[in-house]
Protein backbone atom coordinates (compact mmCIF):
# COMPACT_ATOMS: atom_id res chain seq x y z
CA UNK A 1 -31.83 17.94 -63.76
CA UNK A 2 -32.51 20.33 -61.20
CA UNK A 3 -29.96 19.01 -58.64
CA UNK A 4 -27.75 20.06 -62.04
CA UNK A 5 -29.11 23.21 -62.36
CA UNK A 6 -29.04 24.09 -58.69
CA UNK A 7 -25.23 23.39 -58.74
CA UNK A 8 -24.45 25.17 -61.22
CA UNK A 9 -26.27 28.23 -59.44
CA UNK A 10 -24.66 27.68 -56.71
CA UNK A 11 -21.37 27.94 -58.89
CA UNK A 12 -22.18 30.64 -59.83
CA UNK A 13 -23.26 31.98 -56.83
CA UNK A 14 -19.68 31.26 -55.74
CA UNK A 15 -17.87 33.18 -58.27
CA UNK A 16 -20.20 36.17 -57.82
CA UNK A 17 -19.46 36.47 -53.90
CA UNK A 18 -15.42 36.03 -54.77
CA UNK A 19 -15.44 38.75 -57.14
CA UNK A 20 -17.20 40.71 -54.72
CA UNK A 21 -14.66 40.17 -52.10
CA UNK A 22 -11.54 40.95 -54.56
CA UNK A 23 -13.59 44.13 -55.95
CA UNK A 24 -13.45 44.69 -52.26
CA UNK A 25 -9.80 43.97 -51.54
CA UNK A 26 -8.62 45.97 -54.81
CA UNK A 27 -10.65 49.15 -53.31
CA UNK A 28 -9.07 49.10 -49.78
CA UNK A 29 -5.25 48.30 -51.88
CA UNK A 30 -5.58 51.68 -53.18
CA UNK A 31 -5.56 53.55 -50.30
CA UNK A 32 -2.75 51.27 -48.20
CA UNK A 33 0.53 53.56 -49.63
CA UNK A 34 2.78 51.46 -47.65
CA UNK A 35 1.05 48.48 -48.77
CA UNK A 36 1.63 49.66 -52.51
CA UNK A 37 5.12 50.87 -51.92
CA UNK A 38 5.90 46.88 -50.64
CA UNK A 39 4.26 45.68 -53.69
CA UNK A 40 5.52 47.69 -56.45
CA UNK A 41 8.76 49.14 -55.58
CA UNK A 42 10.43 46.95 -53.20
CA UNK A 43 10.56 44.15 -56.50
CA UNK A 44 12.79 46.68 -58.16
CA UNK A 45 14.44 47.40 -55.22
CA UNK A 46 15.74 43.69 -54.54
CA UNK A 47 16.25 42.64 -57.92
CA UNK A 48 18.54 46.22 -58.76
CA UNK A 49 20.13 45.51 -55.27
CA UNK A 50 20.80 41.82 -55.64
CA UNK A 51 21.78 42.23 -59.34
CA UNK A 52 24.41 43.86 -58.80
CA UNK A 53 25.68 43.65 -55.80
CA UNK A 54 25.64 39.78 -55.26
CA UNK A 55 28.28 39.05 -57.44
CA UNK A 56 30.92 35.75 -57.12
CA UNK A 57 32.72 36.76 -60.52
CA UNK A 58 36.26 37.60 -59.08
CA UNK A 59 38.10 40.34 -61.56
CA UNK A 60 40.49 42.69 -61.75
CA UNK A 61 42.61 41.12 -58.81
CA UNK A 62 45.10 43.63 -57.68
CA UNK A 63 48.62 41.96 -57.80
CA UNK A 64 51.99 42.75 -56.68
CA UNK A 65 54.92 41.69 -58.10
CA UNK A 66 58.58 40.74 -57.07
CA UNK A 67 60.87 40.22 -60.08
CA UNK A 68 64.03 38.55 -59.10
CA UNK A 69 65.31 38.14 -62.78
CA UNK A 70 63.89 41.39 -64.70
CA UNK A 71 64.79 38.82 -68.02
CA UNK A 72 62.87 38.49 -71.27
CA UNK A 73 60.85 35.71 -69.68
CA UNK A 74 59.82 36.79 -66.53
CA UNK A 75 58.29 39.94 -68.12
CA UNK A 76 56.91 38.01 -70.86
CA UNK A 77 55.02 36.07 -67.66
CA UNK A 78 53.98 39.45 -66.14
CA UNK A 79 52.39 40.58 -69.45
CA UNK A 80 50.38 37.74 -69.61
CA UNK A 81 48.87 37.96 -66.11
CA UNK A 82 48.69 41.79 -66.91
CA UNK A 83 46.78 41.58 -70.09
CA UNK A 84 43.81 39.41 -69.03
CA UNK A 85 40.66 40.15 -67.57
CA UNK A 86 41.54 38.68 -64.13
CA UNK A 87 44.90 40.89 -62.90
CA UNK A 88 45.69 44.26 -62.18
CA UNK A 89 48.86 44.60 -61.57
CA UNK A 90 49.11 47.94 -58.69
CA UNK A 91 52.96 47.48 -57.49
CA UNK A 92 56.55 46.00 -58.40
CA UNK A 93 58.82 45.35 -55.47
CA UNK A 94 61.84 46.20 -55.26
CA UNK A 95 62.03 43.79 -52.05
CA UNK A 96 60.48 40.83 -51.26
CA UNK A 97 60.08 41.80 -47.51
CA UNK A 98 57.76 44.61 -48.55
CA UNK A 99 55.58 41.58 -49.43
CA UNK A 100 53.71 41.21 -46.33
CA UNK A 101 52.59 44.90 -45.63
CA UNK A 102 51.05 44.67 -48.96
CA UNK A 103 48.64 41.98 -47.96
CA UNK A 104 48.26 43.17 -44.34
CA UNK A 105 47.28 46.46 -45.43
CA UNK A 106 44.87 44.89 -48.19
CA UNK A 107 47.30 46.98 -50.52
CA UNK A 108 47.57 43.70 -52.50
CA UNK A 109 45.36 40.43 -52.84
CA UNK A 110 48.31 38.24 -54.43
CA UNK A 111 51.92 38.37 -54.64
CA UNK A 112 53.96 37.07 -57.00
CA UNK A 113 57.73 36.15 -56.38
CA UNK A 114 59.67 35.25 -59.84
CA UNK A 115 62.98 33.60 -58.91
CA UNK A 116 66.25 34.87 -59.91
CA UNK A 117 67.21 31.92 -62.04
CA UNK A 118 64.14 31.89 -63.59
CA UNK A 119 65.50 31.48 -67.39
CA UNK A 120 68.26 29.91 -66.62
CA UNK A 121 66.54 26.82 -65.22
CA UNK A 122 64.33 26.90 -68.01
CA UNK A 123 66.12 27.02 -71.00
CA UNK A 124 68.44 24.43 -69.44
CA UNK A 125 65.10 22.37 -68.78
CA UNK A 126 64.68 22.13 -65.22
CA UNK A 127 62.22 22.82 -63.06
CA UNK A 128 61.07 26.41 -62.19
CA UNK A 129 58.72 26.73 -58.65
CA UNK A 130 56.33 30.25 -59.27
CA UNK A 131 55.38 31.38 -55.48
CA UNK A 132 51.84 33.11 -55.25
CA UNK A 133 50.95 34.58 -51.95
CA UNK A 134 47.27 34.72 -51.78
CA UNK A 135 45.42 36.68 -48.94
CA UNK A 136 43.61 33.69 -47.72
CA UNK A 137 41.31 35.77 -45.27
CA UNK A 138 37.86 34.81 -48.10
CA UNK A 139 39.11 31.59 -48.53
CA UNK A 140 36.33 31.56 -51.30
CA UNK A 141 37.50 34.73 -52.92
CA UNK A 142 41.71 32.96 -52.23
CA UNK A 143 40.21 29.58 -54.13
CA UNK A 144 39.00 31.29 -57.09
CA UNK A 145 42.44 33.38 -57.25
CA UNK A 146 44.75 30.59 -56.87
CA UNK A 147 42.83 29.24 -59.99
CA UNK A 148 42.67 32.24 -62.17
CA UNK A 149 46.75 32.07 -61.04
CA UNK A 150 47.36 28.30 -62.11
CA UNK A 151 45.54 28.54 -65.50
CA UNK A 152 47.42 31.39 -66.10
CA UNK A 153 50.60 30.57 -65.26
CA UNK A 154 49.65 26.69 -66.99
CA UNK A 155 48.85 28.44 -70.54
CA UNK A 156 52.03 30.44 -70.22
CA UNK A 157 54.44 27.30 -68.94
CA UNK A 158 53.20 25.81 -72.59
CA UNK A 159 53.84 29.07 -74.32
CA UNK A 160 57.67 29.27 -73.51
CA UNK A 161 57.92 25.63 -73.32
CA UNK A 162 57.00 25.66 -76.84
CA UNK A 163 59.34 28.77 -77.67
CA UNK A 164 62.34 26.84 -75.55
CA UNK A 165 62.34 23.41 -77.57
CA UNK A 166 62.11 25.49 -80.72
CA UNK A 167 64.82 27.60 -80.05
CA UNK A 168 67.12 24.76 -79.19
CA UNK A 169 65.77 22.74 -82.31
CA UNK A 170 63.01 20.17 -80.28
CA UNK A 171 59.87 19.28 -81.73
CA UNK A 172 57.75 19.61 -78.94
CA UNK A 173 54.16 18.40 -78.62
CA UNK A 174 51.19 18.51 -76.65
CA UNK A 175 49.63 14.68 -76.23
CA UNK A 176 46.47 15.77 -75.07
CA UNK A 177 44.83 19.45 -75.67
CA UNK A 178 41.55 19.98 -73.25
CA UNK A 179 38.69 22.10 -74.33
CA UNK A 180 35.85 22.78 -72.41
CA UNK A 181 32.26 23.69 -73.48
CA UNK A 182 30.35 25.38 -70.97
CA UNK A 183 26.71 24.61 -71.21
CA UNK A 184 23.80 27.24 -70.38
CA UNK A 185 26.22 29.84 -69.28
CA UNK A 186 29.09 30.24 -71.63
CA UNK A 187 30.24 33.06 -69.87
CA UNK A 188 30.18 31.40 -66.71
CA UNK A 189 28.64 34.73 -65.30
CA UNK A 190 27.36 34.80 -61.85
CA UNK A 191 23.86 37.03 -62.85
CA UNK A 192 22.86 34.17 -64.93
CA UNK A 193 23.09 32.02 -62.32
CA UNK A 194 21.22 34.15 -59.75
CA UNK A 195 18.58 35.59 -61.66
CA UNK A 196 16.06 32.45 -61.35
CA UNK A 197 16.53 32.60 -57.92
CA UNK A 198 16.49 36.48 -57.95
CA UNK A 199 12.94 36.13 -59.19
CA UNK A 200 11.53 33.21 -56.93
CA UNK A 201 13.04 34.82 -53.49
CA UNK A 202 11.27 38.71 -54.95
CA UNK A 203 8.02 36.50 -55.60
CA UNK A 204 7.58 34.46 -52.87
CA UNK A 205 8.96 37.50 -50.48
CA UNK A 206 6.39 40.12 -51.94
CA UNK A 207 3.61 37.66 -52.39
CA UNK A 208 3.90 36.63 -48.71
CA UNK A 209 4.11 39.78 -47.06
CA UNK A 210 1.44 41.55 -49.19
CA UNK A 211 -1.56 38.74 -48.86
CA UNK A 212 -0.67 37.80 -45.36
CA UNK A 213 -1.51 41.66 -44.24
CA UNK A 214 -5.06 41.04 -45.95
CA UNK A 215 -7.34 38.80 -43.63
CA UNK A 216 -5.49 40.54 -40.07
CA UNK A 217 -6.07 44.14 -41.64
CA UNK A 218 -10.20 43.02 -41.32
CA UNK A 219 -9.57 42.14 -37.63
CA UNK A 220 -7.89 45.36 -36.93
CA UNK A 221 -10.95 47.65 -38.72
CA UNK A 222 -13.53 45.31 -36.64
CA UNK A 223 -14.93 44.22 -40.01
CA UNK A 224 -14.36 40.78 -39.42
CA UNK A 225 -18.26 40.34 -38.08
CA UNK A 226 -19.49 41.70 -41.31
CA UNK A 227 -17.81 38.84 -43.40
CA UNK A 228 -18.90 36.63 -40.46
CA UNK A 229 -22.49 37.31 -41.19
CA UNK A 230 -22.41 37.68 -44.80
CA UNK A 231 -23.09 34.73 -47.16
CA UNK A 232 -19.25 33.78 -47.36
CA UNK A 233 -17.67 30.68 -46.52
CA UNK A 234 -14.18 30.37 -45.84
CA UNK A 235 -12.74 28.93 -48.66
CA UNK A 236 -14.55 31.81 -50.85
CA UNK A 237 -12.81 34.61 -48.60
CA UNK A 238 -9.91 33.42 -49.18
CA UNK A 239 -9.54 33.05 -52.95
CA UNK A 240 -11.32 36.53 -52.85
CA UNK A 241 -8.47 38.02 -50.99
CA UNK A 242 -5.36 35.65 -52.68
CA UNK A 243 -6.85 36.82 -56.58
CA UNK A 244 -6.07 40.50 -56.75
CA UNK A 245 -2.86 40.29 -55.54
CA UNK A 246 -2.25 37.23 -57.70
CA UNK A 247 -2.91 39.16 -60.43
CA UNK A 248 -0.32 41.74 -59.04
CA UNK A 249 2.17 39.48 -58.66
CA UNK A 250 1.79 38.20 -62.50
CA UNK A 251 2.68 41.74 -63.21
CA UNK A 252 5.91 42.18 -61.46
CA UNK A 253 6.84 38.88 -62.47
CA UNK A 254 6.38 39.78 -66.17
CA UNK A 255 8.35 43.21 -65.41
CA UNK A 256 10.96 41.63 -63.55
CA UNK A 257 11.77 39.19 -66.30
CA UNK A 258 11.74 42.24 -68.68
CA UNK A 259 14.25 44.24 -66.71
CA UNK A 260 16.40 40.62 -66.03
CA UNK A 261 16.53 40.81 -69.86
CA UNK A 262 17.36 44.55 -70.26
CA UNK A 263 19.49 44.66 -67.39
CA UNK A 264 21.38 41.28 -67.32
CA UNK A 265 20.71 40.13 -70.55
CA UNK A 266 18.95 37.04 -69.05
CA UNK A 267 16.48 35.74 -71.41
CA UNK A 268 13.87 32.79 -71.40
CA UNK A 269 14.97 30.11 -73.33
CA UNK A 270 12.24 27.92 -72.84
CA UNK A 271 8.38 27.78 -73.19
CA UNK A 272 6.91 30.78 -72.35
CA UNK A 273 3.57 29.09 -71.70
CA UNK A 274 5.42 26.38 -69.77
CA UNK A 275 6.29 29.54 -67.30
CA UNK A 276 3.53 31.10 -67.16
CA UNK A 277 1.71 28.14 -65.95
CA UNK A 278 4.31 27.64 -63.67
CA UNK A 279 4.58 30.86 -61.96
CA UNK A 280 0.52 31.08 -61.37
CA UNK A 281 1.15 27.75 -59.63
CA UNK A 282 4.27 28.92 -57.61
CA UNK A 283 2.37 32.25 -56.53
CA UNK A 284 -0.69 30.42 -55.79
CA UNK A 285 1.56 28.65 -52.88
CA UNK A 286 3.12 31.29 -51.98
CA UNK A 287 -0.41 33.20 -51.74
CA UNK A 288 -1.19 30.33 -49.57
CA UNK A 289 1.32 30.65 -47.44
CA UNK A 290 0.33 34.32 -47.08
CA UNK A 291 -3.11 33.46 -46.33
CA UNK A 292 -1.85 30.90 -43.93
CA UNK A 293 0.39 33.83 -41.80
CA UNK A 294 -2.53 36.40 -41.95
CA UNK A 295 -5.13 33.42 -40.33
CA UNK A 296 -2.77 32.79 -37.58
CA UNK A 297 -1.66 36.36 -36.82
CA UNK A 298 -3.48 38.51 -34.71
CA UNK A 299 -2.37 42.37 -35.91
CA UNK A 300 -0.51 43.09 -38.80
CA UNK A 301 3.10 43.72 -37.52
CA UNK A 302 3.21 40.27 -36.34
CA UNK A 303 1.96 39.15 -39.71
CA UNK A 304 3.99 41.42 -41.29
CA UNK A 305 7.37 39.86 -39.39
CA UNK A 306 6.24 36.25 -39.44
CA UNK A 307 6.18 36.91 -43.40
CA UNK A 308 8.97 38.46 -43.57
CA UNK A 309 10.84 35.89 -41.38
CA UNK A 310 9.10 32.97 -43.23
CA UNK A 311 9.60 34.30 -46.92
CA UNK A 312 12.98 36.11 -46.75
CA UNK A 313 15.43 34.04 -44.52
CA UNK A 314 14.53 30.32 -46.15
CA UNK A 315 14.68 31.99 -49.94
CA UNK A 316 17.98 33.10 -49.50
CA UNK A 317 19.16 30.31 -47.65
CA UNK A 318 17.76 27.71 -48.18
CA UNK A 319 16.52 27.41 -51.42
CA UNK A 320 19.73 26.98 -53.25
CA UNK A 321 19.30 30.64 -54.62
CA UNK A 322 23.00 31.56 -53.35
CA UNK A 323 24.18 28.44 -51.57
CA UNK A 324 24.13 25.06 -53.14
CA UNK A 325 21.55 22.38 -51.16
CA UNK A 326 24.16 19.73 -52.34
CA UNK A 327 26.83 21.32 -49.86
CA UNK A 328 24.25 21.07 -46.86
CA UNK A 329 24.20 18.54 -44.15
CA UNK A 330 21.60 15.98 -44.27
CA UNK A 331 19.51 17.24 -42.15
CA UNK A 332 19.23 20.43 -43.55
CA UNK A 333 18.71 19.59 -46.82
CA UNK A 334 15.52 17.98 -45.25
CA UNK A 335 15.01 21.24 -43.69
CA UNK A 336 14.83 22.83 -47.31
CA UNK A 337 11.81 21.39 -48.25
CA UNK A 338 10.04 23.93 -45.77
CA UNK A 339 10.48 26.47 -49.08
CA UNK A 340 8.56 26.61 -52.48
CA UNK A 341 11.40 29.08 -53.56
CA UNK A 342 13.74 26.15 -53.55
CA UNK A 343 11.25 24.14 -56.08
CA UNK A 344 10.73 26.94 -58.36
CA UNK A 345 14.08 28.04 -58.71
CA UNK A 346 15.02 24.47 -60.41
CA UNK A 347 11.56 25.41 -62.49
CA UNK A 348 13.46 28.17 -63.06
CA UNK A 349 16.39 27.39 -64.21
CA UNK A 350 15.01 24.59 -66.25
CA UNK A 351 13.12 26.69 -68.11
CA UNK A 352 15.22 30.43 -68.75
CA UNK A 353 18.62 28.72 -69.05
CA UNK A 354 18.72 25.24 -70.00
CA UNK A 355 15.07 25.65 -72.43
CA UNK A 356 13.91 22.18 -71.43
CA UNK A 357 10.08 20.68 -70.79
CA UNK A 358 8.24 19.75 -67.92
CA UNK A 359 9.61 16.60 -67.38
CA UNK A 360 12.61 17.54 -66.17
CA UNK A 361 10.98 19.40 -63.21
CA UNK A 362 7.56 17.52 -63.19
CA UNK A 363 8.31 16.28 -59.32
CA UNK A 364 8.60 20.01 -58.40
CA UNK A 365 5.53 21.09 -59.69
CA UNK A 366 3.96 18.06 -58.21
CA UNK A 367 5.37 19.45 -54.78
CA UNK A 368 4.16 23.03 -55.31
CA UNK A 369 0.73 21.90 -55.90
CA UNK A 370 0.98 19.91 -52.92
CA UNK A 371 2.00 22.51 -50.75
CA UNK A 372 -0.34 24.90 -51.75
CA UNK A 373 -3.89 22.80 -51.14
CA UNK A 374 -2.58 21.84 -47.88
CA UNK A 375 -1.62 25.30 -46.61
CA UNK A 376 -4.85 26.67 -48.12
CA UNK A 377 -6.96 23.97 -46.60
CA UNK A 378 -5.57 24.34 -43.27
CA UNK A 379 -5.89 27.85 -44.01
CA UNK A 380 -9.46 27.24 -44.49
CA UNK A 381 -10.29 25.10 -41.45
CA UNK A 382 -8.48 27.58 -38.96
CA UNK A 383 -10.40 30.89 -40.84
CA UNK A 384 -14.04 28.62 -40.48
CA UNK A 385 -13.30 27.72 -36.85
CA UNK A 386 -11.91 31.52 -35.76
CA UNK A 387 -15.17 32.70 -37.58
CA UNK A 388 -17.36 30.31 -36.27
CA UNK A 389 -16.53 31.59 -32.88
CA UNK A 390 -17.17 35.15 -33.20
């Protein structure tokens, strides 16, 4: 019974110092400005900057066009490209020479050459070759243009091959008619996509930078040898200094999915408790990992750029945020793993766009837990040893 009663004490005892130490940590936040700035602008910083400006939805192409015919048809054609969402139509040639200044001067992404026997072929039912020249500099950018340009022209080769067979009295028929249904993202646009990983890389960057400053910021102010003598053990210090900015980090998380909704129109379709529970456990490793730079770092610009280089470069990378992991080489899809970002984002995605459960990402979480005991153990042993030696 005592034994009992002198653990629970000693509980107690525990949560008593910890409180005292993030008590501690909150009153020395308040007066680090830059500290703040990091913490509370720089999330609405990234995700205003990155919303908008990462962006792979390719519109309002600007296209130049050589008419060889100047028929019914061919203008019929050029109305279609004109009226969708994808062409702009800046120039008509009068040459088909001028064709290359336009796309060395960047006048022009895409040319399009209509041949002089353009109706004639096709009401007599032959063939009819379209040319497209694409600037193929972004071969990305060219890919996505060249399809934009076959669907197009595709939906208007049925359109007047329909028109052609009834004019000359053919029943004509399509045998098979393809509709696709676009799960998740019926729009197919690009913010949806990049939002979950918008929030993860803003996370795991401010998380990282903010705690590992903490423990490095004692060593600097020589009050290091105070927590040496006090009652603290490491593993105490440590969730002392990770809980207040834990709690931060909640916060911005909760605004940043706000603003993703008011913004973007990105909304959670999924449990909300489900990612809650899930973002405590992703900022607890990324706290960890903060905890982890700050032990190892002797002054705080070195902390400062090892978290910095640690969080930033592998969360946009490497975490499948902008680049799929699928794509990657072998080896550096091993390399990935490095990353919590790249674990949370499927989280992510699981949960604000698809709306399934847990156990469709269960293995994730079981990694993120992983990765955050071991950092924050070794965390622990290298704090007890650095202390012990003071």
């Amino acid at each position: 019974m005592k034994s009992l009663k002198q653990l629970v004490n000693n509980i107690l005892n525990s949560f008593s110092l910890i409180l005292a130490v993030s008590k501690k940590e909150i009153r020395q936040l308040k007066r680090d400005y830059r500290l703040l700035f990091v913490i509370f602008f720089f999330p609405v910083f990234l995700l205003v900057i990155f919303g908008y400006a990462v962006n792979f939805d390719v519109k309002h192409i600007k296209l130049a066009v050589y008419d060889g015919e100047k028929s019914e048809l061919s203008r019929e054609l050029i109305n279609s490209l004109q009226n969708s969402n994808y062409f702009d139509i800046v120039f008509y040639l009068s040459d088909i020479n001028e064709a290359d200044n336009f796309l060395d001067q960047k006048s022009a992404q895409c040319v399009l050459v209509i041949p002089e026997d353009f109706s004639r072929k096709i009401f007599s039912r032959q063939d009819v070759t379209l040319q497209y020249l694409i600037d193929g500099v972004d071969g990305n950018t060219a890919a996505i243009i060249k399809n934009y340009v076959s669907m197009a022209t595709f939906d208007m080769s049925n359109n007047i091959t329909q028109d052609v067979y009834a004019r000359l009295g053919i029943k004509s028929y399509k045998p098979i008619d393809i509709e696709p249904i676009f799960w998740y993202n019926p729009s197919l646009q690009t913010t949806t996509f990049l939002v979950p990983g918008l929030i993860s890389m803003i996370l795991l960057i401010t998380s990282v930078i903010s705690i590992s400053l903490t423990l490095v910021r004692e060593k600097e102010r020589g009050t290091q040898e105070q927590l040496n003598i006090s009652q603290l053990n490491s593993f105490e210090l440590l969730i002392g200094k990770i809980l207040p900015y834990l709690s931060i980090a909640l916060i911005n998380a909760t605004f940043i999915l706000i603003a993703s909704y008011i913004l973007f129109g990105v909304e959670v379709k999924g449990s909300f408790t489900e990612l809650i529970l899930t973002t405590l456990l992703f900022l607890f490793a990324s706290a960890s990992l903060g905890i982890f730079i700050s032990v190892v770092s002797d002054s705080q610009q070195i902390a400062f750029t090892l978290g910095t280089f640690i969080s930033l470069l592998p969360s946009v990378i490497l975490s499948g945020f902008i680049f799929p992991i699928d794509n990657m080489p072998w080896a550096v899809q091993i390399i990935t793993n490095i990353t919590p970002a790249k674990f949370f984002i499927v989280i992510l995605r699981n949960i604000m766009l698809k709306g399934v459960g847990y156990e469709t990402y269960i293995m994730q979480i079981i990694y993120l837990l992983i990765f955050a005991m071991f950092l924050l153990t070794l965390a622990t042993i290298i704090s007890r040893r650095k202390l012990s030696s003071l």
